[in-house]
PDB file of N, CA and C in Angstrom:
ATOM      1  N   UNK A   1     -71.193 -65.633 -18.738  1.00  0.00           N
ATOM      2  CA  UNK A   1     -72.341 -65.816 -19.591  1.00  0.00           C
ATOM      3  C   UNK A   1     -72.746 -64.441 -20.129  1.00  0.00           C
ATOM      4  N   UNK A   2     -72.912 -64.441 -21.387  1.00  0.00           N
ATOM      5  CA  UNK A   2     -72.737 -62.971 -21.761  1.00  0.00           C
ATOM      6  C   UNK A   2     -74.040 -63.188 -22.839  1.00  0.00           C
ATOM      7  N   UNK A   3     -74.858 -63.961 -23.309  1.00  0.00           N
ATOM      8  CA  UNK A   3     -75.861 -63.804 -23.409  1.00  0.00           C
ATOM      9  C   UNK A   3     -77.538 -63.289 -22.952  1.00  0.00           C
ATOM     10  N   UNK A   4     -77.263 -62.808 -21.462  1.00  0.00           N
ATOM     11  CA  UNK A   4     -78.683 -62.189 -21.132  1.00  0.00           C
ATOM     12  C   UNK A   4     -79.450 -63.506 -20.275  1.00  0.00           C
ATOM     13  N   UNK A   5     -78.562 -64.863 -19.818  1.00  0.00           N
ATOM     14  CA  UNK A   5     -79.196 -65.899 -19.520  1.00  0.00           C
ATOM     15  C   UNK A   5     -78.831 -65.707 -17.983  1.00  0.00           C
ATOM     16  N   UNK A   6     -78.237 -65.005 -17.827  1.00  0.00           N
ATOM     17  CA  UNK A   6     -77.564 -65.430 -16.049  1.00  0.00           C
ATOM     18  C   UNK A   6     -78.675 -64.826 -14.879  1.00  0.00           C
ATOM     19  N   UNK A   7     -79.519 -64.256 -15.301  1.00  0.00           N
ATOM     20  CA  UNK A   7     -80.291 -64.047 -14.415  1.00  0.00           C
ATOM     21  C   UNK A   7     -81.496 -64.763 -14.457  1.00  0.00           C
ATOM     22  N   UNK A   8     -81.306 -65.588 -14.952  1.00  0.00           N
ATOM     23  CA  UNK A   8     -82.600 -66.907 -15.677  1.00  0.00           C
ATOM     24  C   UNK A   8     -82.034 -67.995 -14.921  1.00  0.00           C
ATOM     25  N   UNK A   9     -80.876 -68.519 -14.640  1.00  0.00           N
ATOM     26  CA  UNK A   9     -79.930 -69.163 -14.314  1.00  0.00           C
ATOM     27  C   UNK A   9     -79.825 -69.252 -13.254  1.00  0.00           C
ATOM     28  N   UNK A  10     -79.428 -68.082 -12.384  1.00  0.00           N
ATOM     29  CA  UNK A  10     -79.032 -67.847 -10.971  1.00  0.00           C
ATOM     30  C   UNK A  10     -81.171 -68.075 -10.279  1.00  0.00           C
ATOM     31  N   UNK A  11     -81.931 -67.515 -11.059  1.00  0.00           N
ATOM     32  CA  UNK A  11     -83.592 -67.990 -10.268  1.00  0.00           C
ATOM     33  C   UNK A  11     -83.759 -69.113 -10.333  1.00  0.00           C
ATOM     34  N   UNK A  12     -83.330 -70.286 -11.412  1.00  0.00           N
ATOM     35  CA  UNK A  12     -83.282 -71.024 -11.299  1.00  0.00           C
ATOM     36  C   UNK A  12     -82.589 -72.109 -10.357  1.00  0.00           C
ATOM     37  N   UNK A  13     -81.463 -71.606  -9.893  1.00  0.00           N
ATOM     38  CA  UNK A  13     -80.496 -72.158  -8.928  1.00  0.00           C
ATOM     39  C   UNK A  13     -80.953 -71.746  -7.666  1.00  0.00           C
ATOM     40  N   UNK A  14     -81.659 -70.678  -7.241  1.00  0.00           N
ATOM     41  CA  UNK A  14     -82.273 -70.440  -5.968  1.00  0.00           C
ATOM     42  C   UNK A  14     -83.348 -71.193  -5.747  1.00  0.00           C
ATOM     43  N   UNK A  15     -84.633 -71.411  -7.049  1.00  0.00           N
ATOM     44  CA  UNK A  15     -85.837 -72.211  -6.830  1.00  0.00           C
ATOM     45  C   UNK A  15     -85.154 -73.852  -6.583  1.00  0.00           C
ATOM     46  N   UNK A  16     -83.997 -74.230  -7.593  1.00  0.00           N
ATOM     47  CA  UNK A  16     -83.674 -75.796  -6.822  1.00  0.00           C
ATOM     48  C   UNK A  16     -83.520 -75.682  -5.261  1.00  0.00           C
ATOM     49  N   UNK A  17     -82.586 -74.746  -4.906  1.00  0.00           N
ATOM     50  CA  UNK A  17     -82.773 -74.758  -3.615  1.00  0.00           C
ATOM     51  C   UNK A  17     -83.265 -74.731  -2.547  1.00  0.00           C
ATOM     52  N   UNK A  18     -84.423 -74.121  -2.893  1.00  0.00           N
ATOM     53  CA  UNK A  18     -85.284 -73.776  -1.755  1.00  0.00           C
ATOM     54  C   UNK A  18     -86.671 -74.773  -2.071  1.00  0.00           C
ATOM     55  N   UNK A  19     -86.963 -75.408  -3.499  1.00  0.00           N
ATOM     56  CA  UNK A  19     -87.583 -76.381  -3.656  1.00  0.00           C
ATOM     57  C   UNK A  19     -87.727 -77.720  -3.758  1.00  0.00           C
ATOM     58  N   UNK A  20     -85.962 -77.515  -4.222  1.00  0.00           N
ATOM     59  CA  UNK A  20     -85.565 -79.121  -4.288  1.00  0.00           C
ATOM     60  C   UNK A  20     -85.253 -80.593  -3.417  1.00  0.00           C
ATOM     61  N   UNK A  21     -84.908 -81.837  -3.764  1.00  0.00           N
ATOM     62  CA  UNK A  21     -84.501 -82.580  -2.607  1.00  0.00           C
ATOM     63  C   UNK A  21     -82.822 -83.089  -3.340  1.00  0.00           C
ATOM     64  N   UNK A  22     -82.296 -83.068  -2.615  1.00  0.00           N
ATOM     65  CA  UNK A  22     -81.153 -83.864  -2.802  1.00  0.00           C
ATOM     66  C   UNK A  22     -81.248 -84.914  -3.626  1.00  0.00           C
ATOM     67  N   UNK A  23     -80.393 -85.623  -4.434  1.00  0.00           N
ATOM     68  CA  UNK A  23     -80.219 -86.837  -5.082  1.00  0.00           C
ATOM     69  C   UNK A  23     -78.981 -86.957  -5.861  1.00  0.00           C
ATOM     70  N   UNK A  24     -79.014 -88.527  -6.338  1.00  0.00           N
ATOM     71  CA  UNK A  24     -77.700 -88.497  -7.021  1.00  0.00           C
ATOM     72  C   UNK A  24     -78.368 -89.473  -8.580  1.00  0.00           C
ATOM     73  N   UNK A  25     -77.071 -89.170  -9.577  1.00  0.00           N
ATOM     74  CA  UNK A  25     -77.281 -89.673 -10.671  1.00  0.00           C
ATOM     75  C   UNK A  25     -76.211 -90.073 -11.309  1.00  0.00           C
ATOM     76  N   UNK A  26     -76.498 -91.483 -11.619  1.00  0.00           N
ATOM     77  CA  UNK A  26     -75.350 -92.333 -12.321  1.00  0.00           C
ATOM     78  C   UNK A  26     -75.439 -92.598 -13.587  1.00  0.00           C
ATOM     79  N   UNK A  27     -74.391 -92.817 -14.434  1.00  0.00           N
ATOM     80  CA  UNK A  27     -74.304 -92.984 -16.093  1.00  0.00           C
ATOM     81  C   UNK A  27     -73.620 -94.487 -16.087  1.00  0.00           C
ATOM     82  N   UNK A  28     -74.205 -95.755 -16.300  1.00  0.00           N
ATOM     83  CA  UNK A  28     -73.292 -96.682 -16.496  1.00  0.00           C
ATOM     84  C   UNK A  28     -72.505 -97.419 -14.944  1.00  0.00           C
ATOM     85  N   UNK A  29     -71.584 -97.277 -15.281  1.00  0.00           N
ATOM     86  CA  UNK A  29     -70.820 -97.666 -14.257  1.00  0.00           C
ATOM     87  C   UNK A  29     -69.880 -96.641 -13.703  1.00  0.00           C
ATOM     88  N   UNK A  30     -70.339 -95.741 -14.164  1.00  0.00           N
ATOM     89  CA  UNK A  30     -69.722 -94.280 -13.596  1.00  0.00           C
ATOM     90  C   UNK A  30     -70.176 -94.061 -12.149  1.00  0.00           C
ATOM     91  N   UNK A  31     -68.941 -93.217 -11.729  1.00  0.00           N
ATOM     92  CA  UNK A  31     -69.214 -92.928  -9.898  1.00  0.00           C
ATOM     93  C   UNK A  31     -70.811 -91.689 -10.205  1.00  0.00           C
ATOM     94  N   UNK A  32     -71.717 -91.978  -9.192  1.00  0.00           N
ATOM     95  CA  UNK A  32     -72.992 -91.674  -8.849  1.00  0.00           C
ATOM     96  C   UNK A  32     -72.405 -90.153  -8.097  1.00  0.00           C
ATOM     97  N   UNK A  33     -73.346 -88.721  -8.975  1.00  0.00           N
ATOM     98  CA  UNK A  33     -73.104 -87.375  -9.048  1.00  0.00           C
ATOM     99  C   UNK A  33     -74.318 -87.049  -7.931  1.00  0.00           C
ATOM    100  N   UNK A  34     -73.809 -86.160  -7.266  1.00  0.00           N
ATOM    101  CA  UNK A  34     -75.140 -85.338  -6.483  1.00  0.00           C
ATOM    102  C   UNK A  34     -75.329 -84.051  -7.263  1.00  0.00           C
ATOM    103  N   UNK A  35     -76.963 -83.934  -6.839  1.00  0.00           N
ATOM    104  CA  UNK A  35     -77.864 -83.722  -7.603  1.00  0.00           C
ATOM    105  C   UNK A  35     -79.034 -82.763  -7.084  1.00  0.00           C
ATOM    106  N   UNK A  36     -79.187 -81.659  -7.684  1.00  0.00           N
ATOM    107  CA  UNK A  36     -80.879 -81.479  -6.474  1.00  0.00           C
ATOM    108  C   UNK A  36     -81.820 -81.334  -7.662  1.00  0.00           C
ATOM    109  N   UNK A  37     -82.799 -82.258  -7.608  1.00  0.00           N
ATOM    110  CA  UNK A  37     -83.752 -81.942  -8.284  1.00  0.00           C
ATOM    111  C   UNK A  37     -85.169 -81.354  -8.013  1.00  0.00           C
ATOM    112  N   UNK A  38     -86.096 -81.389  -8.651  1.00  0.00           N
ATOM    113  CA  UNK A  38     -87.198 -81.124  -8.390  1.00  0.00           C
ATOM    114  C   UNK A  38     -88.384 -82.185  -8.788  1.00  0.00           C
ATOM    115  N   UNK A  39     -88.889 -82.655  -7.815  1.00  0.00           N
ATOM    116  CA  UNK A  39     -90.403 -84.185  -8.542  1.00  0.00           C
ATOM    117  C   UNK A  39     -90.903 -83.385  -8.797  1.00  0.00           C
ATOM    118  N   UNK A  40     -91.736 -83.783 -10.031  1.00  0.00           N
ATOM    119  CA  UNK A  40     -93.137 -83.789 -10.246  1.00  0.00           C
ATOM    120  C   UNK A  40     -93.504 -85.353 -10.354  1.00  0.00           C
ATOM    121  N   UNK A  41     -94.247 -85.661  -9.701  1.00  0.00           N
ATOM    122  CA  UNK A  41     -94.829 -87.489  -9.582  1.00  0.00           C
ATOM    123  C   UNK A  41     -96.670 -86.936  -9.371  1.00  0.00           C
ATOM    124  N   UNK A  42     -96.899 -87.547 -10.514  1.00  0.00           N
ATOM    125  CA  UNK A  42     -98.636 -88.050 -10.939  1.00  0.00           C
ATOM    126  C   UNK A  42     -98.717 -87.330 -12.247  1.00  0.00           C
ATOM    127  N   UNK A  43     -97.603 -86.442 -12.906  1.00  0.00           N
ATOM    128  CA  UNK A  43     -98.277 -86.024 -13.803  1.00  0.00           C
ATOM    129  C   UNK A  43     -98.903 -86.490 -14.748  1.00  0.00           C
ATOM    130  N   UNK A  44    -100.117 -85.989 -15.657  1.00  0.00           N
ATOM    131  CA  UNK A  44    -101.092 -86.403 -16.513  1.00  0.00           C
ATOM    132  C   UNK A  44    -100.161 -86.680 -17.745  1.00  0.00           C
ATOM    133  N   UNK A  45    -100.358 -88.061 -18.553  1.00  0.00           N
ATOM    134  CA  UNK A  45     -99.748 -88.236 -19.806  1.00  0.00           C
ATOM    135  C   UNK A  45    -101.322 -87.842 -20.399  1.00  0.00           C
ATOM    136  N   UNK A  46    -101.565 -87.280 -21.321  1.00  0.00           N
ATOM    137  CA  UNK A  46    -102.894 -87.285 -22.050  1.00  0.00           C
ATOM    138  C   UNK A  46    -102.858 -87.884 -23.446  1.00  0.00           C
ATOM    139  N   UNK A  47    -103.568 -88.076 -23.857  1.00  0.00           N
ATOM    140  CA  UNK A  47    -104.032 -88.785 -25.413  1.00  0.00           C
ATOM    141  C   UNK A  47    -104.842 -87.633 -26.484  1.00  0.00           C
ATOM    142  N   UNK A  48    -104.260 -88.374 -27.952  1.00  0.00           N
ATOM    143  CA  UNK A  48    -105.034 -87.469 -28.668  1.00  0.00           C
ATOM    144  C   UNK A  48    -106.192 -86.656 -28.622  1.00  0.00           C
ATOM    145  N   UNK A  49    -107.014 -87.187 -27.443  1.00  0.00           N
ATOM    146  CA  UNK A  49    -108.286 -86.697 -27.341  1.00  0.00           C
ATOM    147  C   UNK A  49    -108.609 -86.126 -26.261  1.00  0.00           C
ATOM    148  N   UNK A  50    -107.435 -85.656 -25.717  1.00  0.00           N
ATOM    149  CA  UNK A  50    -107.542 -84.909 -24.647  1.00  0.00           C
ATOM    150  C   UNK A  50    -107.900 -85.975 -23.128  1.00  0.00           C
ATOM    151  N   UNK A  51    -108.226 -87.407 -22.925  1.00  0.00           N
ATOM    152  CA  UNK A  51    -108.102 -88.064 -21.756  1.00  0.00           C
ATOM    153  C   UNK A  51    -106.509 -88.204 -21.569  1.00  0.00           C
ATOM    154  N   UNK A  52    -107.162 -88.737 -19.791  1.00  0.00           N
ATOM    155  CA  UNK A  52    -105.769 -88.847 -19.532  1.00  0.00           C
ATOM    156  C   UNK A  52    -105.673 -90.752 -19.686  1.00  0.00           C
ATOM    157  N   UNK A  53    -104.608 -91.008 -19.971  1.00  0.00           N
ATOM    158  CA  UNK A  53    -104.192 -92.557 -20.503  1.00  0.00           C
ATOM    159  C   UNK A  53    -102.853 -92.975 -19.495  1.00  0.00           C
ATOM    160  N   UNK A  54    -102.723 -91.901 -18.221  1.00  0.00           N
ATOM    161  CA  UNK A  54    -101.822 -92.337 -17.026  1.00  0.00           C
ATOM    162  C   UNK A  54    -100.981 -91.692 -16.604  1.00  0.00           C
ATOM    163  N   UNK A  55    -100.117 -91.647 -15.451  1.00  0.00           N
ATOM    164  CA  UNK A  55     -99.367 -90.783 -14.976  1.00  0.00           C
ATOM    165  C   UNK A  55     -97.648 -91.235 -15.519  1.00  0.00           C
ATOM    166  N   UNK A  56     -97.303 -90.216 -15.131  1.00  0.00           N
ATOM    167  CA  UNK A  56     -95.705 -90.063 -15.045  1.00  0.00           C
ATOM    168  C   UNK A  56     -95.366 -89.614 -14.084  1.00  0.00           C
ATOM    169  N   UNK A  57     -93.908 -89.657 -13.668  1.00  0.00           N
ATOM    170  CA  UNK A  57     -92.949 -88.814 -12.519  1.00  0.00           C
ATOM    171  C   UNK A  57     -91.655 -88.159 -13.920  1.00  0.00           C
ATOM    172  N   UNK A  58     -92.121 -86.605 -13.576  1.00  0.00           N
ATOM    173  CA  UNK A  58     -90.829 -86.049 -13.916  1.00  0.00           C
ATOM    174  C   UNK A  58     -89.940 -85.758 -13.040  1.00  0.00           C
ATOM    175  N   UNK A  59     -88.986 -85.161 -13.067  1.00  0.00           N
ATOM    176  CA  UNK A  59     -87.564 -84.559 -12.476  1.00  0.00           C
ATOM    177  C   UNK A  59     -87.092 -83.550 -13.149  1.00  0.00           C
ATOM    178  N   UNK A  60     -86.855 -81.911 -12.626  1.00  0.00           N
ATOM    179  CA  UNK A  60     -85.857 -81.144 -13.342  1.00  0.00           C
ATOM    180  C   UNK A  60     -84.718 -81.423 -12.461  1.00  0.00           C
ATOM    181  N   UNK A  61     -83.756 -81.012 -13.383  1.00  0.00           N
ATOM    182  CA  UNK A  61     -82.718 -80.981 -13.030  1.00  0.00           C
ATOM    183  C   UNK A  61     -81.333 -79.496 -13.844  1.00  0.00           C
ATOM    184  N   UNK A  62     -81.203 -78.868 -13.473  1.00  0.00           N
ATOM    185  CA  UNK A  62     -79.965 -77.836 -13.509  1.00  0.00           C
ATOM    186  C   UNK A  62     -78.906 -78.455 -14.525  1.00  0.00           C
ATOM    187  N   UNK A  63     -78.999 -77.926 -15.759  1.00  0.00           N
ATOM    188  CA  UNK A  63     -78.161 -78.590 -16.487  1.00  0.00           C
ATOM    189  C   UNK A  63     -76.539 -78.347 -16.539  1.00  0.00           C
ATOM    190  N   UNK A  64     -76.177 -77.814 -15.641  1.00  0.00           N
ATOM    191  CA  UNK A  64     -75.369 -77.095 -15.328  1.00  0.00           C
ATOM    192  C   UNK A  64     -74.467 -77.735 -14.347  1.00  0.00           C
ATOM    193  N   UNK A  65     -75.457 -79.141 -13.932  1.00  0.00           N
ATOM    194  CA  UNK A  65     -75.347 -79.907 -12.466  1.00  0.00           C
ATOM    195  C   UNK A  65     -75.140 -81.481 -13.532  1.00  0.00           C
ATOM    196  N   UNK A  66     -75.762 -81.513 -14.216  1.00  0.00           N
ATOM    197  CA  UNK A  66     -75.521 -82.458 -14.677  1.00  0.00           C
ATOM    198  C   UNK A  66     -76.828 -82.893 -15.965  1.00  0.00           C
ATOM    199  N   UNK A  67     -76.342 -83.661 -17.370  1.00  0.00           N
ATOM    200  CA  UNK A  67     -76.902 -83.786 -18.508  1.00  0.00           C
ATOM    201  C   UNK A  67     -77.560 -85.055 -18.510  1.00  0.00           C
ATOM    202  N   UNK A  68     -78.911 -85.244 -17.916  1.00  0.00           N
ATOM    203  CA  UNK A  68     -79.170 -87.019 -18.029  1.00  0.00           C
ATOM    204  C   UNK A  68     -79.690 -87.082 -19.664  1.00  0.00           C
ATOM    205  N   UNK A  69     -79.384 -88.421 -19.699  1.00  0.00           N
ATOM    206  CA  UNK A  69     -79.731 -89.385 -21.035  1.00  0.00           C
ATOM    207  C   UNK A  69     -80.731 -90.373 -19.869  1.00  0.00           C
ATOM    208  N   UNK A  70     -81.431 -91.117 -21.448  1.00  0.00           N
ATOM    209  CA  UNK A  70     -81.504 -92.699 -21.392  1.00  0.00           C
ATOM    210  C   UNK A  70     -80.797 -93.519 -20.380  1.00  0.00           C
ATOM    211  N   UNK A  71     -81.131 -94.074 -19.431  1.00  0.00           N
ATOM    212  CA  UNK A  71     -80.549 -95.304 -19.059  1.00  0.00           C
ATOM    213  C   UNK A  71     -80.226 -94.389 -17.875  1.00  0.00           C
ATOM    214  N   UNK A  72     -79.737 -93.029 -17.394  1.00  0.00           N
ATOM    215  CA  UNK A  72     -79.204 -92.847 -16.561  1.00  0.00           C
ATOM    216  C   UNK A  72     -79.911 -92.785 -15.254  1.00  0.00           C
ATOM    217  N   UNK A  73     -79.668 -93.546 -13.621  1.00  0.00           N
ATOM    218  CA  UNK A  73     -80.371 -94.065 -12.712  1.00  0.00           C
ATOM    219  C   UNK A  73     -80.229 -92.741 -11.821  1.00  0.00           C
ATOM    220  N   UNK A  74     -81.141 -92.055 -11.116  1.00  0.00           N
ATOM    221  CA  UNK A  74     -81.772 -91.294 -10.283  1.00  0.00           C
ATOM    222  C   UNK A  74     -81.848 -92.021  -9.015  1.00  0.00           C
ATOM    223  N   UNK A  75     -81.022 -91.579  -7.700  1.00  0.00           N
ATOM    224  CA  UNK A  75     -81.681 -92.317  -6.291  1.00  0.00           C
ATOM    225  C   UNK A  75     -81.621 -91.034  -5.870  1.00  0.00           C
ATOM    226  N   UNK A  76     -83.267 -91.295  -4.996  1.00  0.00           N
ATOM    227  CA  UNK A  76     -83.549 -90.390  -4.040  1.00  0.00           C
ATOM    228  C   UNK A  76     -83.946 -91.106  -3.004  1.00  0.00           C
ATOM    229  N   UNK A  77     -83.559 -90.800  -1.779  1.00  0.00           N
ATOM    230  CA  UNK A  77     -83.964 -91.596  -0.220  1.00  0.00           C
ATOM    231  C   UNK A  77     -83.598 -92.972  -0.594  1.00  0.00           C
ATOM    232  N   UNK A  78     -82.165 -93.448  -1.255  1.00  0.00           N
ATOM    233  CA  UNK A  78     -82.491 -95.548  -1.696  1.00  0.00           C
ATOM    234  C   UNK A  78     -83.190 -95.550  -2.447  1.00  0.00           C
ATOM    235  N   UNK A  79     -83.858 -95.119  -2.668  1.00  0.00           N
ATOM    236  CA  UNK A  79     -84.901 -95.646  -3.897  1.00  0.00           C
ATOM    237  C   UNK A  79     -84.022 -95.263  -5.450  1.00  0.00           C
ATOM    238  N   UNK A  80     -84.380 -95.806  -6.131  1.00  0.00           N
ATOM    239  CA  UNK A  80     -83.085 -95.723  -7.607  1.00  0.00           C
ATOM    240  C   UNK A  80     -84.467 -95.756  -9.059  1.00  0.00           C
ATOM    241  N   UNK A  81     -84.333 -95.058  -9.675  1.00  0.00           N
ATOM    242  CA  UNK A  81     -85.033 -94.849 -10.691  1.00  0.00           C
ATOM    243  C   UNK A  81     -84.367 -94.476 -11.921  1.00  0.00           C
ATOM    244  N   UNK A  82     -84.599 -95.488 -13.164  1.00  0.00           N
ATOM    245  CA  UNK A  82     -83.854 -94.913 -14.283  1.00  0.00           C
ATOM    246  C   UNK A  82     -84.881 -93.832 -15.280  1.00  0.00           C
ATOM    247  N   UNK A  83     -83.925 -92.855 -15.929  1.00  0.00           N
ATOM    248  CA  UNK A  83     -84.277 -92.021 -16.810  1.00  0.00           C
ATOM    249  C   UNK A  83     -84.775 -92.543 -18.102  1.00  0.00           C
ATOM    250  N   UNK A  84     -86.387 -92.850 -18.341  1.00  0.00           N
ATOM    251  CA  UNK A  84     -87.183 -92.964 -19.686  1.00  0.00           C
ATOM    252  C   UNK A  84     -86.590 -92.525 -20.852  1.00  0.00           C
ATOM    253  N   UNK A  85     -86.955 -91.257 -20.829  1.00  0.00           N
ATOM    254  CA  UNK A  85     -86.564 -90.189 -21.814  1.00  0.00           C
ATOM    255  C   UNK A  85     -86.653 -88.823 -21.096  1.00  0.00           C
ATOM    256  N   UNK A  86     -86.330 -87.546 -22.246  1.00  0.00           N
ATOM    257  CA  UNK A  86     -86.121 -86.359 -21.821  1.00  0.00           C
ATOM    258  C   UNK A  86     -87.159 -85.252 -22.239  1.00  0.00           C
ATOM    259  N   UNK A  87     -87.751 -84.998 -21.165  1.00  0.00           N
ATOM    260  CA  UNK A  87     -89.296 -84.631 -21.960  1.00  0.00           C
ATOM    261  C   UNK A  87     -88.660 -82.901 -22.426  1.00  0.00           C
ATOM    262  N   UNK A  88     -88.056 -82.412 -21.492  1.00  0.00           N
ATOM    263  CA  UNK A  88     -87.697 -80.864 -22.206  1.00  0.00           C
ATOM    264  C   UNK A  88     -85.980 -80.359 -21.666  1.00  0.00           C
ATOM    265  N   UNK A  89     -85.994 -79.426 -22.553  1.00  0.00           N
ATOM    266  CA  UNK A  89     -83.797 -78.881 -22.343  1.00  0.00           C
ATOM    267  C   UNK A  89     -84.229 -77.473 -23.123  1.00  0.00           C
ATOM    268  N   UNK A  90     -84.454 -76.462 -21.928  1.00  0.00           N
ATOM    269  CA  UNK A  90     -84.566 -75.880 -22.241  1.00  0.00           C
ATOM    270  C   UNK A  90     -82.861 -74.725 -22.143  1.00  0.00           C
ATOM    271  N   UNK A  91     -82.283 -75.349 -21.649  1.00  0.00           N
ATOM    272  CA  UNK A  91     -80.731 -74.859 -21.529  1.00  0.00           C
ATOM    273  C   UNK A  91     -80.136 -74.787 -20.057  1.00  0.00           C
ATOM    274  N   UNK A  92     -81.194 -74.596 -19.124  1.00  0.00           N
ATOM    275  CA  UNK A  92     -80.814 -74.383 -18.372  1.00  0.00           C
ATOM    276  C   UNK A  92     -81.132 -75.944 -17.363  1.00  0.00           C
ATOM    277  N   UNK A  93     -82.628 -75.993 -17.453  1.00  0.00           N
ATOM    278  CA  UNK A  93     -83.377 -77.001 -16.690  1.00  0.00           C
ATOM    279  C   UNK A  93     -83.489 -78.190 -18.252  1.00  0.00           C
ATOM    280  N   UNK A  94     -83.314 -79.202 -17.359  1.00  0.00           N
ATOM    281  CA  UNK A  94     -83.460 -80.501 -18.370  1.00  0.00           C
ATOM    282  C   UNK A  94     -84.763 -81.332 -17.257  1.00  0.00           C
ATOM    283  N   UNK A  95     -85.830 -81.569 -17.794  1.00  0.00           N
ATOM    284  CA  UNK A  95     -86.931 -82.314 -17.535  1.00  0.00           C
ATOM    285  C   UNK A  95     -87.029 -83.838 -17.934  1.00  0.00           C
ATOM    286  N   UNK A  96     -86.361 -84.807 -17.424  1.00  0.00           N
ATOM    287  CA  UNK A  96     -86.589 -85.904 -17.664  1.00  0.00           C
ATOM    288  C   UNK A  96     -88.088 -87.000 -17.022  1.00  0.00           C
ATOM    289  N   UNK A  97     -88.342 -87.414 -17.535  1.00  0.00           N
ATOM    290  CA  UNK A  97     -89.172 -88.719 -17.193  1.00  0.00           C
ATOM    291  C   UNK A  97     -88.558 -89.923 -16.974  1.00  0.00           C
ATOM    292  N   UNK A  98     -88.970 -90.111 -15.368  1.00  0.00           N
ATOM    293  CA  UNK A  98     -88.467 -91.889 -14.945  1.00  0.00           C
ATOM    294  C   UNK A  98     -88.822 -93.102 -14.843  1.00  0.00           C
ATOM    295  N   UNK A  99     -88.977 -93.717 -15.206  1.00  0.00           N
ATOM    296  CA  UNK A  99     -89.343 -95.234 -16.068  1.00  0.00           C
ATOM    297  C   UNK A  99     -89.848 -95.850 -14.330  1.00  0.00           C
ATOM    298  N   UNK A 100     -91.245 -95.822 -14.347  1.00  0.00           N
ATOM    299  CA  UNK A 100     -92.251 -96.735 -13.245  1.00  0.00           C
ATOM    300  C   UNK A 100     -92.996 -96.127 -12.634  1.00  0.00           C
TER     301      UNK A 100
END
């Protein structure tokens, strides 16, 4: 990596580690990838007017580890959660939102 990113990269790969939990993520009917992500669960969705109108659960994830889309299912502990949408990609970390 010869852009000036690898030390953005490698903090990032230490904070999954030392913050993250294990998980895996499937595309379809594709074999299910391990994964370490990071929750955020309750975050504030807000409204034009600044209330809040309900929570979300995000997930980063190391894009490096793997690229979720749409549709793609998240299990952590058995529990299985599919990917909403992708709230941020910033190159390194991809921030998805999980649908419930």
């Amino acid at each position: 990596m010869t852009d000036g990113r690898a030390p953005f990269v490698d903090a990032h790969a230490s904070l999954m580690d030392a913050l993250g939990t294990d998980a895996t993520l499937q595309r379809g009917s594709g074999p299910a990838v391990p994964v370490r992500v990071v929750v955020h669960d309750g975050v504030a969705r807000v409204g034009d007017y600044g209330q809040v109108i309900g929570r979300k659960t995000l997930v980063d994830v190391l894009r490096s580890q793997w690229q979720p889309r749409r549709g793609d299912v998240l299990t952590i502990d058995g529990a299985a959660r599919p990917v909403e949408a992708i709230e941020q990609d910033d190159g390194i970390v991809v921030t998805a939102v999980l649908h419930g």
